[in-house]
PDB file of N, CA and C in Angstrom:
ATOM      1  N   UNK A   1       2.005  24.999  34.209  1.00  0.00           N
ATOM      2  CA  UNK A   1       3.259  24.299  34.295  1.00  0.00           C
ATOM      3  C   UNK A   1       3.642  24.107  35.755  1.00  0.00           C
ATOM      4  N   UNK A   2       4.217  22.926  35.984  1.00  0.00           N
ATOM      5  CA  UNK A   2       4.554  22.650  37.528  1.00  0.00           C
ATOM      6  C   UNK A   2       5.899  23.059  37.827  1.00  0.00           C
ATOM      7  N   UNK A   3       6.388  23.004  39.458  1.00  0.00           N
ATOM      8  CA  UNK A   3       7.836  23.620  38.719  1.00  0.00           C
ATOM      9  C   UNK A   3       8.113  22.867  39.762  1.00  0.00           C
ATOM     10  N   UNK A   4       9.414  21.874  39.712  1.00  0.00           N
ATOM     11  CA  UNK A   4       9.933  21.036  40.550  1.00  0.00           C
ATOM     12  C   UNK A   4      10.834  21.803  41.390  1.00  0.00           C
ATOM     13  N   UNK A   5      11.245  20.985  42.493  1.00  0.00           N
ATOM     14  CA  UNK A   5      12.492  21.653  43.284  1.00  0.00           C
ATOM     15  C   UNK A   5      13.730  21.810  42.678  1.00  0.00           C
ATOM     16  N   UNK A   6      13.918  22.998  42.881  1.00  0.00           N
ATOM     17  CA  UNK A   6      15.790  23.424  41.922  1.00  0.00           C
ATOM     18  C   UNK A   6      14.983  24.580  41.060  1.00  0.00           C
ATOM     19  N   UNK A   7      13.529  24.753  41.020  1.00  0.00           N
ATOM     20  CA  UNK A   7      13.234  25.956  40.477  1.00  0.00           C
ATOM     21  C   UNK A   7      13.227  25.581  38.810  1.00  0.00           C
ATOM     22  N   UNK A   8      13.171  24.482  37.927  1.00  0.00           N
ATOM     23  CA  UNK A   8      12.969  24.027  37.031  1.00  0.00           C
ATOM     24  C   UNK A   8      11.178  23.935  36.473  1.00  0.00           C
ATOM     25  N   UNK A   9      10.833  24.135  35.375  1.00  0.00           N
ATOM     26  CA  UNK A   9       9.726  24.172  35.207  1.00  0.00           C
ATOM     27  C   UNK A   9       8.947  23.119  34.096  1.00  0.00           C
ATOM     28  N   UNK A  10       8.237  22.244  34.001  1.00  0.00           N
ATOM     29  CA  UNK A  10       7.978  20.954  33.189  1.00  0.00           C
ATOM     30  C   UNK A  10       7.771  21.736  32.181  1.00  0.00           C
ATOM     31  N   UNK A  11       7.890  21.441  30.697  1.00  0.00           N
ATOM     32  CA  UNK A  11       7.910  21.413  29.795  1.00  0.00           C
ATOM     33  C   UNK A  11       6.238  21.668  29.215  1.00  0.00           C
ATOM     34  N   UNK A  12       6.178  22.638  28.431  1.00  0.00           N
ATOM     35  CA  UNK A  12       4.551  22.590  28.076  1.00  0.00           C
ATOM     36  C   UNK A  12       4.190  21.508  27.686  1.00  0.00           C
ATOM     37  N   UNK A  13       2.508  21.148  27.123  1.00  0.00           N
ATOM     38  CA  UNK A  13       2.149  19.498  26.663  1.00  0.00           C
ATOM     39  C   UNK A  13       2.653  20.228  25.292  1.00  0.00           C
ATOM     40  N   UNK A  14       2.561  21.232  24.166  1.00  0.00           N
ATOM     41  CA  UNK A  14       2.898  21.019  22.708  1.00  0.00           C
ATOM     42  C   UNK A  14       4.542  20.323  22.707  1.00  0.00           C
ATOM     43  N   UNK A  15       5.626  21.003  23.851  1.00  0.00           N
ATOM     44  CA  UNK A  15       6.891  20.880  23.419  1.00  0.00           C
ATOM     45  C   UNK A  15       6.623  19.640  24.225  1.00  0.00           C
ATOM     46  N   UNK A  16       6.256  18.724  24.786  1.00  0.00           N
ATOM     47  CA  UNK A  16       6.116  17.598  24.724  1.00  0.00           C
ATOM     48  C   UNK A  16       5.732  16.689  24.035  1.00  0.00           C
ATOM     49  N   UNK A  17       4.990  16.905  23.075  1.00  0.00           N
ATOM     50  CA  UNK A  17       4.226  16.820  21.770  1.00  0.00           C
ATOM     51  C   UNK A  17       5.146  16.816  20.910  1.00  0.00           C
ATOM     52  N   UNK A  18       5.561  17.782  20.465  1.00  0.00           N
ATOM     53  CA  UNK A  18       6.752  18.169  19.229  1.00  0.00           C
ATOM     54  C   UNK A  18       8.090  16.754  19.752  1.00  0.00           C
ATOM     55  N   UNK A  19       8.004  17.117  20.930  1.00  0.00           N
ATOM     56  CA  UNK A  19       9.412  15.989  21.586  1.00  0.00           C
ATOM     57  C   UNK A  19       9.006  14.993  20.931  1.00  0.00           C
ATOM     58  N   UNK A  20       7.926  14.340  21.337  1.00  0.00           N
ATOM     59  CA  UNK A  20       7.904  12.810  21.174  1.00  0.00           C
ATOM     60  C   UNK A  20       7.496  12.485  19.950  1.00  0.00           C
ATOM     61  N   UNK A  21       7.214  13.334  19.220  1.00  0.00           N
ATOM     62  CA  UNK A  21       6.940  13.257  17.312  1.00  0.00           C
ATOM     63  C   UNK A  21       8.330  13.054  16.923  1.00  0.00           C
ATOM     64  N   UNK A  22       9.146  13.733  17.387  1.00  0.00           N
ATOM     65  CA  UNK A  22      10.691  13.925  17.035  1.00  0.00           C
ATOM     66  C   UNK A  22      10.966  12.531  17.564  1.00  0.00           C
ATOM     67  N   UNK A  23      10.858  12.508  18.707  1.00  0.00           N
ATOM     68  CA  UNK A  23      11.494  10.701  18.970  1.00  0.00           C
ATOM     69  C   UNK A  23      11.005   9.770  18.204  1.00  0.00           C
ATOM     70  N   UNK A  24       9.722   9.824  17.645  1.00  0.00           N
ATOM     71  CA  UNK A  24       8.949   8.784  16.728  1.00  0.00           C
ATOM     72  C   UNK A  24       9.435   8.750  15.480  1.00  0.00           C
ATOM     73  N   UNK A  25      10.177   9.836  14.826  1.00  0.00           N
ATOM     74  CA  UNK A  25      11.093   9.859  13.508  1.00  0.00           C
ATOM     75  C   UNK A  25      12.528   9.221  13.947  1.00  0.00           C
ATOM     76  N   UNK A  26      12.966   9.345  14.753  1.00  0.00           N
ATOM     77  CA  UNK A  26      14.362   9.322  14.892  1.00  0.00           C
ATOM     78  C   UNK A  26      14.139   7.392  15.652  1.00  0.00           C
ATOM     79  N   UNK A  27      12.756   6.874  15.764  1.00  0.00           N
ATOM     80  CA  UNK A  27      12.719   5.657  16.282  1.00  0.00           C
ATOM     81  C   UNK A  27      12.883   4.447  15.109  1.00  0.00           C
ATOM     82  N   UNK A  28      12.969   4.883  13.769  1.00  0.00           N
ATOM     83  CA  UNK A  28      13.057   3.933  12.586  1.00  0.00           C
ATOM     84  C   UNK A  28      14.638   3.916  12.442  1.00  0.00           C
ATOM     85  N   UNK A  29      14.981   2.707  12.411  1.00  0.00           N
ATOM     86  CA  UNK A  29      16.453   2.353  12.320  1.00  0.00           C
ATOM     87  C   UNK A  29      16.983   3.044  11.341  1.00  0.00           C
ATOM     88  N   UNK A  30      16.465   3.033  10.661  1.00  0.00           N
ATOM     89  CA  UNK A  30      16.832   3.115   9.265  1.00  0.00           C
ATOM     90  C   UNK A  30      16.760   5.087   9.023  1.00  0.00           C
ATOM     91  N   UNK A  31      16.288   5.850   9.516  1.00  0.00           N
ATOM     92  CA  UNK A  31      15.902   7.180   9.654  1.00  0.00           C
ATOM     93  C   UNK A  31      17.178   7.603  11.376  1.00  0.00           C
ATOM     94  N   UNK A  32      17.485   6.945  11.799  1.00  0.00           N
ATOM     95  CA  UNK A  32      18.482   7.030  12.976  1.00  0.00           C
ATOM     96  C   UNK A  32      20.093   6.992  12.285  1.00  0.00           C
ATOM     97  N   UNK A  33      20.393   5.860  11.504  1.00  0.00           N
ATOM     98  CA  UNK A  33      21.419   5.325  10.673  1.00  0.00           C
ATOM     99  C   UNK A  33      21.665   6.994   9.946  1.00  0.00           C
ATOM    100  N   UNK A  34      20.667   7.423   9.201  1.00  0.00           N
ATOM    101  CA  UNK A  34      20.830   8.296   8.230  1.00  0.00           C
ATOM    102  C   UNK A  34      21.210   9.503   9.334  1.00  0.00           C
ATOM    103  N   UNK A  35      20.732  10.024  10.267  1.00  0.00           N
ATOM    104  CA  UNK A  35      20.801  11.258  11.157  1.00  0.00           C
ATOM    105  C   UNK A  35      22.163  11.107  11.812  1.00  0.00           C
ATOM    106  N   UNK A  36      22.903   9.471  12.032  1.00  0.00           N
ATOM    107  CA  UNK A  36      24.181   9.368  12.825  1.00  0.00           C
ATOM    108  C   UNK A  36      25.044   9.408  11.662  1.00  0.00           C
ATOM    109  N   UNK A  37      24.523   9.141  10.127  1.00  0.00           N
ATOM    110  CA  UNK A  37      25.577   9.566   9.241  1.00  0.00           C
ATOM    111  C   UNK A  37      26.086  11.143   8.492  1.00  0.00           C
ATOM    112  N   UNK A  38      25.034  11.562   8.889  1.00  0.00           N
ATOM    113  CA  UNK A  38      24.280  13.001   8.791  1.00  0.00           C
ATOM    114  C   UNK A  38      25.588  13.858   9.706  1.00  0.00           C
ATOM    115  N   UNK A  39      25.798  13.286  11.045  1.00  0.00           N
ATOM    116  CA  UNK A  39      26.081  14.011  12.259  1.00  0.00           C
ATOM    117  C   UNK A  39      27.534  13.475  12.385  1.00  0.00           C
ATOM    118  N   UNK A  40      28.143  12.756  10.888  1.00  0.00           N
ATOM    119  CA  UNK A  40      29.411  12.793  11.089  1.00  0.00           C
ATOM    120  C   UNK A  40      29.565  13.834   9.474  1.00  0.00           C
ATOM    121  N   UNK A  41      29.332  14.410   8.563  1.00  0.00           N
ATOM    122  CA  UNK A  41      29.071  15.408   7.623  1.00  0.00           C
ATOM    123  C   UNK A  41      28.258  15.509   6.542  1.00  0.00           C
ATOM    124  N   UNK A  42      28.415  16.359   6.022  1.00  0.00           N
ATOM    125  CA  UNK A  42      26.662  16.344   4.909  1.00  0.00           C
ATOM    126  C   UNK A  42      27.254  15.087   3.977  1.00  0.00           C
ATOM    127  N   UNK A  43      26.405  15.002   3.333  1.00  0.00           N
ATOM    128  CA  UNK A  43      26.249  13.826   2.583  1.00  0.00           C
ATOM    129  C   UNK A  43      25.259  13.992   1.387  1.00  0.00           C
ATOM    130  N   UNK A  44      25.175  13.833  -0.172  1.00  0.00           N
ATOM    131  CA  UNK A  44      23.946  13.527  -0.807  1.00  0.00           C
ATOM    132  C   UNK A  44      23.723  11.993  -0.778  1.00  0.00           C
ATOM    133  N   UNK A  45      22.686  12.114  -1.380  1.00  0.00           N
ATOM    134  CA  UNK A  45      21.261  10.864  -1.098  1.00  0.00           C
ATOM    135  C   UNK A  45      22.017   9.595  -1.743  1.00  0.00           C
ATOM    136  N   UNK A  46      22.956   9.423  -2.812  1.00  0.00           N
ATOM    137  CA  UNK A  46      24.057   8.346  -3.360  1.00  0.00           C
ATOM    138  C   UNK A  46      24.043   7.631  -2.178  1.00  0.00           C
ATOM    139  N   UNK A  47      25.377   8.746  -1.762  1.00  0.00           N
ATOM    140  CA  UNK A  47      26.398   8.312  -0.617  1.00  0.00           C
ATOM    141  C   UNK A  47      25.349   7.779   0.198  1.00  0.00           C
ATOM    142  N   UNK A  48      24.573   8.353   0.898  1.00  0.00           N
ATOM    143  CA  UNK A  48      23.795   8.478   2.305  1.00  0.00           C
ATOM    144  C   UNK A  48      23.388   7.026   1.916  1.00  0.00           C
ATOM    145  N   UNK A  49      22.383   6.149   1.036  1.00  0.00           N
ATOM    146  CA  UNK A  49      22.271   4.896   0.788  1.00  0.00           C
ATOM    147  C   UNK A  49      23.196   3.934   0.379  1.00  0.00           C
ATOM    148  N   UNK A  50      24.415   4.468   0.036  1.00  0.00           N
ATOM    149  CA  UNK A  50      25.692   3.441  -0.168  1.00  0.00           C
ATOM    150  C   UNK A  50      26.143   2.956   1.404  1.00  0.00           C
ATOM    151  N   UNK A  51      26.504   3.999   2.379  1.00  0.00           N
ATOM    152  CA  UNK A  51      26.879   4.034   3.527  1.00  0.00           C
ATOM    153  C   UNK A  51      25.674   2.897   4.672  1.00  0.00           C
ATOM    154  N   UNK A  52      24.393   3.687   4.552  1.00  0.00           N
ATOM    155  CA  UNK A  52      23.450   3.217   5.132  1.00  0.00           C
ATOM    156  C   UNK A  52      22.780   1.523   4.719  1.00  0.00           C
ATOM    157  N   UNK A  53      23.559   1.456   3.601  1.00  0.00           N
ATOM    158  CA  UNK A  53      22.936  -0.004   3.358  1.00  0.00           C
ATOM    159  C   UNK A  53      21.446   0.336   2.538  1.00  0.00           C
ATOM    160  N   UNK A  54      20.751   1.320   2.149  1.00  0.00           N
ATOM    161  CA  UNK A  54      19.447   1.261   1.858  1.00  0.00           C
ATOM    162  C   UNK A  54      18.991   1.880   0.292  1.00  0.00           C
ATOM    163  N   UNK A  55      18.055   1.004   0.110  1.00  0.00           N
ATOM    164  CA  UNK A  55      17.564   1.755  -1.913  1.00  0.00           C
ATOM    165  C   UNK A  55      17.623   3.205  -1.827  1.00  0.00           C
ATOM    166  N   UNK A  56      18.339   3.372  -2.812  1.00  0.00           N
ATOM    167  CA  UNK A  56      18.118   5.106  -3.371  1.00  0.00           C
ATOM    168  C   UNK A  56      16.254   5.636  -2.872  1.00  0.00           C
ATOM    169  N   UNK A  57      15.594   4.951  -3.306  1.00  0.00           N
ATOM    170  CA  UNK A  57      13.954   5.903  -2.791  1.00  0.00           C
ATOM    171  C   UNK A  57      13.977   5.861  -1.727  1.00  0.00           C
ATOM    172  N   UNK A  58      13.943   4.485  -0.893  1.00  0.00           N
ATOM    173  CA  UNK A  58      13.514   4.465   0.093  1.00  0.00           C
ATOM    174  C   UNK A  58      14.677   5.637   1.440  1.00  0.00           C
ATOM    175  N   UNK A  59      15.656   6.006   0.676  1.00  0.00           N
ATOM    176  CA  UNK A  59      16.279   7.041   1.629  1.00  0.00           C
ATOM    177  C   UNK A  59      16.386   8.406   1.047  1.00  0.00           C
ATOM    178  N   UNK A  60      15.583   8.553   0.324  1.00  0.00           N
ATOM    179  CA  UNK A  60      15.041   9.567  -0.169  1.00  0.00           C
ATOM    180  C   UNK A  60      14.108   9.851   0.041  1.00  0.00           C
ATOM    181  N   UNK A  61      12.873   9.061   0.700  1.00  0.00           N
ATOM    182  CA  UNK A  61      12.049   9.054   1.624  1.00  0.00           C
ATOM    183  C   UNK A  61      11.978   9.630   2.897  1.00  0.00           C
ATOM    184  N   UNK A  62      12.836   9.129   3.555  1.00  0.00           N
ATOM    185  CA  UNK A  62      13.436   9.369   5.038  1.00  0.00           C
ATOM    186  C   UNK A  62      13.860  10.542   5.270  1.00  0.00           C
ATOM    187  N   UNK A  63      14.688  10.926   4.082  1.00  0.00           N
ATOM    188  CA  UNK A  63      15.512  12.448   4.651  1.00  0.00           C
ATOM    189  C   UNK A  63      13.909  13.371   4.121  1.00  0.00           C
ATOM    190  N   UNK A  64      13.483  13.319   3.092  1.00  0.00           N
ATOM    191  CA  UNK A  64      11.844  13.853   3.076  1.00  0.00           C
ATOM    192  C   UNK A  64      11.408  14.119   4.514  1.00  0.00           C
ATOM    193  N   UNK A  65      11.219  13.178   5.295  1.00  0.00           N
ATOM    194  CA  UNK A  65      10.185  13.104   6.398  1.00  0.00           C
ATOM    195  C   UNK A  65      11.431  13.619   7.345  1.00  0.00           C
ATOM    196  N   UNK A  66      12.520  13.531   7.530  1.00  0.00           N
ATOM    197  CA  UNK A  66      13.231  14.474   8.460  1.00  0.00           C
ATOM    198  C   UNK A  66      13.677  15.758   8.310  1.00  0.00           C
ATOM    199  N   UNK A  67      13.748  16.179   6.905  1.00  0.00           N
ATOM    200  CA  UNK A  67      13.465  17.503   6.332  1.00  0.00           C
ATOM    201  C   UNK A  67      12.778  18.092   6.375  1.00  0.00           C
ATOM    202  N   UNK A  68      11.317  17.579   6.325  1.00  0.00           N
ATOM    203  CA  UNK A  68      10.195  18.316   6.926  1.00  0.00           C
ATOM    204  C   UNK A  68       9.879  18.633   8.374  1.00  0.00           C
ATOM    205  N   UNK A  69      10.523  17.613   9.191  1.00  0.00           N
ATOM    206  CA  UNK A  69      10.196  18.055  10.418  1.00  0.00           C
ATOM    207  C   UNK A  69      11.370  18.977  10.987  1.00  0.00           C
ATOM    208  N   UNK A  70      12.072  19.418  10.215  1.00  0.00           N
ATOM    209  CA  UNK A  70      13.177  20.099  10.268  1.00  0.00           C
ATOM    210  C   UNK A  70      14.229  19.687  11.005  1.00  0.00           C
ATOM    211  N   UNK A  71      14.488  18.360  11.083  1.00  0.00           N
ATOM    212  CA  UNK A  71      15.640  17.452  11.171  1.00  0.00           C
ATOM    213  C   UNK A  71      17.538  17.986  10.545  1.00  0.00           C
ATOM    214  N   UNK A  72      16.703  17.777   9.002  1.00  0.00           N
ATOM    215  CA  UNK A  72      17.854  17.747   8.301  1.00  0.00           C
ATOM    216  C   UNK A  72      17.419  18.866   7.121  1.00  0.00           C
ATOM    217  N   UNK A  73      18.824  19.676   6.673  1.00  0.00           N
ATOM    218  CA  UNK A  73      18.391  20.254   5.691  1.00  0.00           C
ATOM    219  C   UNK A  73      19.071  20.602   4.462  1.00  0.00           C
ATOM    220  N   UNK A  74      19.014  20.944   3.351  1.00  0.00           N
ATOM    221  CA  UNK A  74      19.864  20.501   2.532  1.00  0.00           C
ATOM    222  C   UNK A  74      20.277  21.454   1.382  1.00  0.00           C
ATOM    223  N   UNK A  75      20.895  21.517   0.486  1.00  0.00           N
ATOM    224  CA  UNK A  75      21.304  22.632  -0.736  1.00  0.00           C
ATOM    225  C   UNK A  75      21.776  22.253  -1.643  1.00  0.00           C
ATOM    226  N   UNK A  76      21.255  23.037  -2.761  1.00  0.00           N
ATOM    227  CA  UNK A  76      21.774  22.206  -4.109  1.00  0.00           C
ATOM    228  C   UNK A  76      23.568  22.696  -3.920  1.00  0.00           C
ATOM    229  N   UNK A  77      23.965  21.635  -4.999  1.00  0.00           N
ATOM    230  CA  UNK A  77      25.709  21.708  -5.248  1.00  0.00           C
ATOM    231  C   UNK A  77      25.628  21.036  -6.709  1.00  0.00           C
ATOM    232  N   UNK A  78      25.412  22.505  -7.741  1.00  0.00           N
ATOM    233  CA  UNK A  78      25.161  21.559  -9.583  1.00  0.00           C
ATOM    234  C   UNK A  78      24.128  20.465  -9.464  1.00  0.00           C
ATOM    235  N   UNK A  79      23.923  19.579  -9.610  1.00  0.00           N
ATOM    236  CA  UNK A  79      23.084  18.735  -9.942  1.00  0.00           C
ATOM    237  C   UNK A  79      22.463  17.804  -8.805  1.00  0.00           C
ATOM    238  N   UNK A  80      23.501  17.975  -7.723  1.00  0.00           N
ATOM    239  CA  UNK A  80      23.270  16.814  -6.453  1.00  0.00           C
ATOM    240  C   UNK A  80      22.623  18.267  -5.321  1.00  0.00           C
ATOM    241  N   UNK A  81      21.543  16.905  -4.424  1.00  0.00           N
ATOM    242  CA  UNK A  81      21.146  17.720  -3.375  1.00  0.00           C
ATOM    243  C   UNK A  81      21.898  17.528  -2.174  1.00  0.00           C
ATOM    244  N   UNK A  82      22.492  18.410  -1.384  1.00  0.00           N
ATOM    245  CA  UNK A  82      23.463  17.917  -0.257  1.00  0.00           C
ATOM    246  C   UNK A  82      22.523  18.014   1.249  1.00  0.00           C
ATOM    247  N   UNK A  83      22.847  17.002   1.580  1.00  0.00           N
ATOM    248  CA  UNK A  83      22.147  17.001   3.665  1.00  0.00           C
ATOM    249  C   UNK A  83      22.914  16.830   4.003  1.00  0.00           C
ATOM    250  N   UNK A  84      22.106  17.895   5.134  1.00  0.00           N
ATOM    251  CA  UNK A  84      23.590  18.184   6.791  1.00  0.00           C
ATOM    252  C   UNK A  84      22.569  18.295   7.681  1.00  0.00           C
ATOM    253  N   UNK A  85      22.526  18.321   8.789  1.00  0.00           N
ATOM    254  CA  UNK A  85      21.999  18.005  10.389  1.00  0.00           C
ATOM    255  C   UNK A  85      22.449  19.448  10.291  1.00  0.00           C
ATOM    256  N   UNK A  86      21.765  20.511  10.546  1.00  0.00           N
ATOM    257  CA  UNK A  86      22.269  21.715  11.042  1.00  0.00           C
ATOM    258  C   UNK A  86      21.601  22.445  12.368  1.00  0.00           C
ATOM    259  N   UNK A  87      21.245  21.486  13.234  1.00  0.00           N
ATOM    260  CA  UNK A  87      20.734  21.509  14.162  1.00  0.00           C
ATOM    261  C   UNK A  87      22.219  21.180  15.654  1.00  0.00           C
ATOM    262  N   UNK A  88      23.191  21.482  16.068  1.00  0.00           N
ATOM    263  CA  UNK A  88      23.847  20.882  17.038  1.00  0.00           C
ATOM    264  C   UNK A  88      23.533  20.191  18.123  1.00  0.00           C
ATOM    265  N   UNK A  89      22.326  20.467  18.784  1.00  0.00           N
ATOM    266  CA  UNK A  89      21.706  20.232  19.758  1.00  0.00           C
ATOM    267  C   UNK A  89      21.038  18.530  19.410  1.00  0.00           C
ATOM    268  N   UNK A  90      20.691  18.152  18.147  1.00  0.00           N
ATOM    269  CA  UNK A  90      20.215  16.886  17.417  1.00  0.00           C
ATOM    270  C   UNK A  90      21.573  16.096  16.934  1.00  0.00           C
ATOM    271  N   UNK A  91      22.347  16.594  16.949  1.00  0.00           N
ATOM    272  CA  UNK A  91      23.701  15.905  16.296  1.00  0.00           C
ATOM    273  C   UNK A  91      24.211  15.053  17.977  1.00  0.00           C
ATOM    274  N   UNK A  92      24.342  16.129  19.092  1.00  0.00           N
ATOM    275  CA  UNK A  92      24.555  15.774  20.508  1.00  0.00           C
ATOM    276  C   UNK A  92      23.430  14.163  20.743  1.00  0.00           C
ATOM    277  N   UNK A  93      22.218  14.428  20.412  1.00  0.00           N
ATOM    278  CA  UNK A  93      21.554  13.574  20.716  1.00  0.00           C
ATOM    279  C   UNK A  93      21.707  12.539  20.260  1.00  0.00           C
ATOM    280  N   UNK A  94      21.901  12.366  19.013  1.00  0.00           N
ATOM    281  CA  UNK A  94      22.130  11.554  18.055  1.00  0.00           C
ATOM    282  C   UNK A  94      23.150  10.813  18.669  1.00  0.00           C
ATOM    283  N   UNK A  95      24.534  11.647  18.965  1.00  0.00           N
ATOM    284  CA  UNK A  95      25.823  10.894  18.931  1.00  0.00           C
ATOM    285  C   UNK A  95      25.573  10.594  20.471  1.00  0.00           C
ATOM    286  N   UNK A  96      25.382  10.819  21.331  1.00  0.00           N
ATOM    287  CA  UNK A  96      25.010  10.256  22.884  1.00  0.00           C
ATOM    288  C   UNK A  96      24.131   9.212  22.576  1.00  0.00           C
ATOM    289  N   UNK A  97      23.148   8.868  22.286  1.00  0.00           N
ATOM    290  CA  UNK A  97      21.754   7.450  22.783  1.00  0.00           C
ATOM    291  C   UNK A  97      23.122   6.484  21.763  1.00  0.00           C
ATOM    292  N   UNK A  98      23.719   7.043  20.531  1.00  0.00           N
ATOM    293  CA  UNK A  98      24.186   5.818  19.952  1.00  0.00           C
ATOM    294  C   UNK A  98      25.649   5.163  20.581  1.00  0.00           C
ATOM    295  N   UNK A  99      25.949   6.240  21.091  1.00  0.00           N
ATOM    296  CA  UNK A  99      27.546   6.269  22.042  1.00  0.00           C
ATOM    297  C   UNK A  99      27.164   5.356  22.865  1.00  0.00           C
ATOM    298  N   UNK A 100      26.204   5.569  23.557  1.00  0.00           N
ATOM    299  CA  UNK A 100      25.932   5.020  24.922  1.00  0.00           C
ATOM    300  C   UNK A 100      25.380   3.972  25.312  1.00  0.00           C
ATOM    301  N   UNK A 101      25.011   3.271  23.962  1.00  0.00           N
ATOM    302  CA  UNK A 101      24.316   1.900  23.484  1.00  0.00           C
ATOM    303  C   UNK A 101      25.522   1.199  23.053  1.00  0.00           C
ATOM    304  N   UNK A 102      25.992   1.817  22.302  1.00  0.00           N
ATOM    305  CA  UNK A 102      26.930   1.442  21.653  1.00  0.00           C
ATOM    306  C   UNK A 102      28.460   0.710  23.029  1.00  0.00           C
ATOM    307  N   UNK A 103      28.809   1.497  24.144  1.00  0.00           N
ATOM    308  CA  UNK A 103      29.336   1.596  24.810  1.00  0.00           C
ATOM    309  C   UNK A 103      29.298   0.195  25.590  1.00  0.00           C
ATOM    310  N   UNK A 104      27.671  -0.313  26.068  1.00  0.00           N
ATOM    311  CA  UNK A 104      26.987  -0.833  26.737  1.00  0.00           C
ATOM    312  C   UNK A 104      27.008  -2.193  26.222  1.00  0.00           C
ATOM    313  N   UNK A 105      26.837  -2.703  24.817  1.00  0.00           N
ATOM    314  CA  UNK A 105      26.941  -3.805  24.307  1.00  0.00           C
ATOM    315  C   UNK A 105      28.709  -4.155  23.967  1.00  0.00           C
ATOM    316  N   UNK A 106      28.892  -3.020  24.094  1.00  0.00           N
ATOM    317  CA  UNK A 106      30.415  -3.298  23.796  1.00  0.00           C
ATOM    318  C   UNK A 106      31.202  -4.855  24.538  1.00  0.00           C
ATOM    319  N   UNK A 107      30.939  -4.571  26.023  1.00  0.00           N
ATOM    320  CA  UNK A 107      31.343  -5.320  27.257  1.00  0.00           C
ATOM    321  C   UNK A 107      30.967  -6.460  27.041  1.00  0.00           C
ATOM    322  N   UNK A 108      29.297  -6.536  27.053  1.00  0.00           N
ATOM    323  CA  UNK A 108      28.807  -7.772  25.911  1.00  0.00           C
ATOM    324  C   UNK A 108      29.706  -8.860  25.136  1.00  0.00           C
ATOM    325  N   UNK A 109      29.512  -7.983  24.316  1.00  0.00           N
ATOM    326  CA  UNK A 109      30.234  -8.713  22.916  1.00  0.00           C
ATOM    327  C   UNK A 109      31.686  -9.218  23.328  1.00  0.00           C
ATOM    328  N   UNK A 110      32.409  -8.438  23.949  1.00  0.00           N
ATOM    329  CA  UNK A 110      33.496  -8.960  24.296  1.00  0.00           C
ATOM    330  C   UNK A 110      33.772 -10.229  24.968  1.00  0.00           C
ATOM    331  N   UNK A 111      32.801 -10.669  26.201  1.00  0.00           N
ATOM    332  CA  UNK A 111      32.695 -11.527  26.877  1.00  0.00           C
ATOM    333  C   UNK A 111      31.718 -12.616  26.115  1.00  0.00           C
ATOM    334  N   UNK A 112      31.473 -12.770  24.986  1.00  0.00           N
ATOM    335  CA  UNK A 112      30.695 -13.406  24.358  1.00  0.00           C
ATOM    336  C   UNK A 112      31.733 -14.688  23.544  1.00  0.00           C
ATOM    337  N   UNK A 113      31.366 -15.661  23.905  1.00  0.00           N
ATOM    338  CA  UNK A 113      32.498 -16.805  23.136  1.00  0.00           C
ATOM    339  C   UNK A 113      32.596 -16.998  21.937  1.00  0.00           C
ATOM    340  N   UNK A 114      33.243 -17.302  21.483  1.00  0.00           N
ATOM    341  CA  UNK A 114      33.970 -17.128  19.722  1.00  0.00           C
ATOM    342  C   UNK A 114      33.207 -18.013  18.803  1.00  0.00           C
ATOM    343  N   UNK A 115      32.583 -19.493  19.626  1.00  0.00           N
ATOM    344  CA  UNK A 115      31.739 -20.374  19.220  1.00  0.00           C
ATOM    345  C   UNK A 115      30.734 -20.185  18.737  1.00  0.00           C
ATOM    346  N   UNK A 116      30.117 -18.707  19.639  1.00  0.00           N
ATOM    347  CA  UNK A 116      28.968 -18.192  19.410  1.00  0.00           C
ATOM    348  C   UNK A 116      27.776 -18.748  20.388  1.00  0.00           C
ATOM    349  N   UNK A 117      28.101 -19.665  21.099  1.00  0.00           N
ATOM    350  CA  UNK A 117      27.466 -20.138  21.953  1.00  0.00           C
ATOM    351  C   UNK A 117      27.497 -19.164  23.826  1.00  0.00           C
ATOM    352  N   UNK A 118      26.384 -19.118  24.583  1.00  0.00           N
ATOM    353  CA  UNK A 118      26.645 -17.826  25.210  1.00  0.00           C
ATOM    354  C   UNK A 118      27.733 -18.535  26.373  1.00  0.00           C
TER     355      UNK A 118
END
């Protein structure tokens, strides 16, 4: 490991590895949508595709593949399965890249003419 000035040390190649697997889940719109709805409170799989716009499987899919990578995780409640982000450190992330995109087009849009023309 190299260690930059300030006494900081680069990151091994696995947790660089693990990082960018994690960015490659969280890079499908549709698997991002679910983690920023996730990271405002749990939710079952209904809701989570009513909200998200998407088919019951196909987001039943998604939380699958972010459940496994230990994204999201979930508990029965009677008959429904409930997901929550119980990660804080992924909820931060989540709500920052979308804040901050979000923030950025804002200015955009505003200055954008009503015509629709730019």
């Amino acid at each position: 490991m190299a260690t930059l000035a300030g006494g900081v040390e680069d990151p091994s190649a696995e947790v660089l590895t693990e990082a960018a697997a994690t960015f490659g889940l969280l890079a499908s719109a549709a698997r991002l949508h679910i983690m920023w709805a996730l990271s405002q409170g749990e939710s079952d799989v209904t809701h989570l595709a009513d909200r998200v716009g998407g088919a019951l499987p196909a987001v039943s899919q998604h939380l699958a593949k972010l459940k496994l990578a230990g994204l999201v995780r979930s508990r029965r409640e009677g008959r429904r399965q409930v997901y929550y982000v119980d990660d804080p450190d992924i909820v931060t992330v989540v709500r920052v890249m979308v804040g901050q995109l979000t923030a950025r087009t804002a200015p955009a849009a505003a200055h954008r003419p009503v015509s629709g023309r730019p």
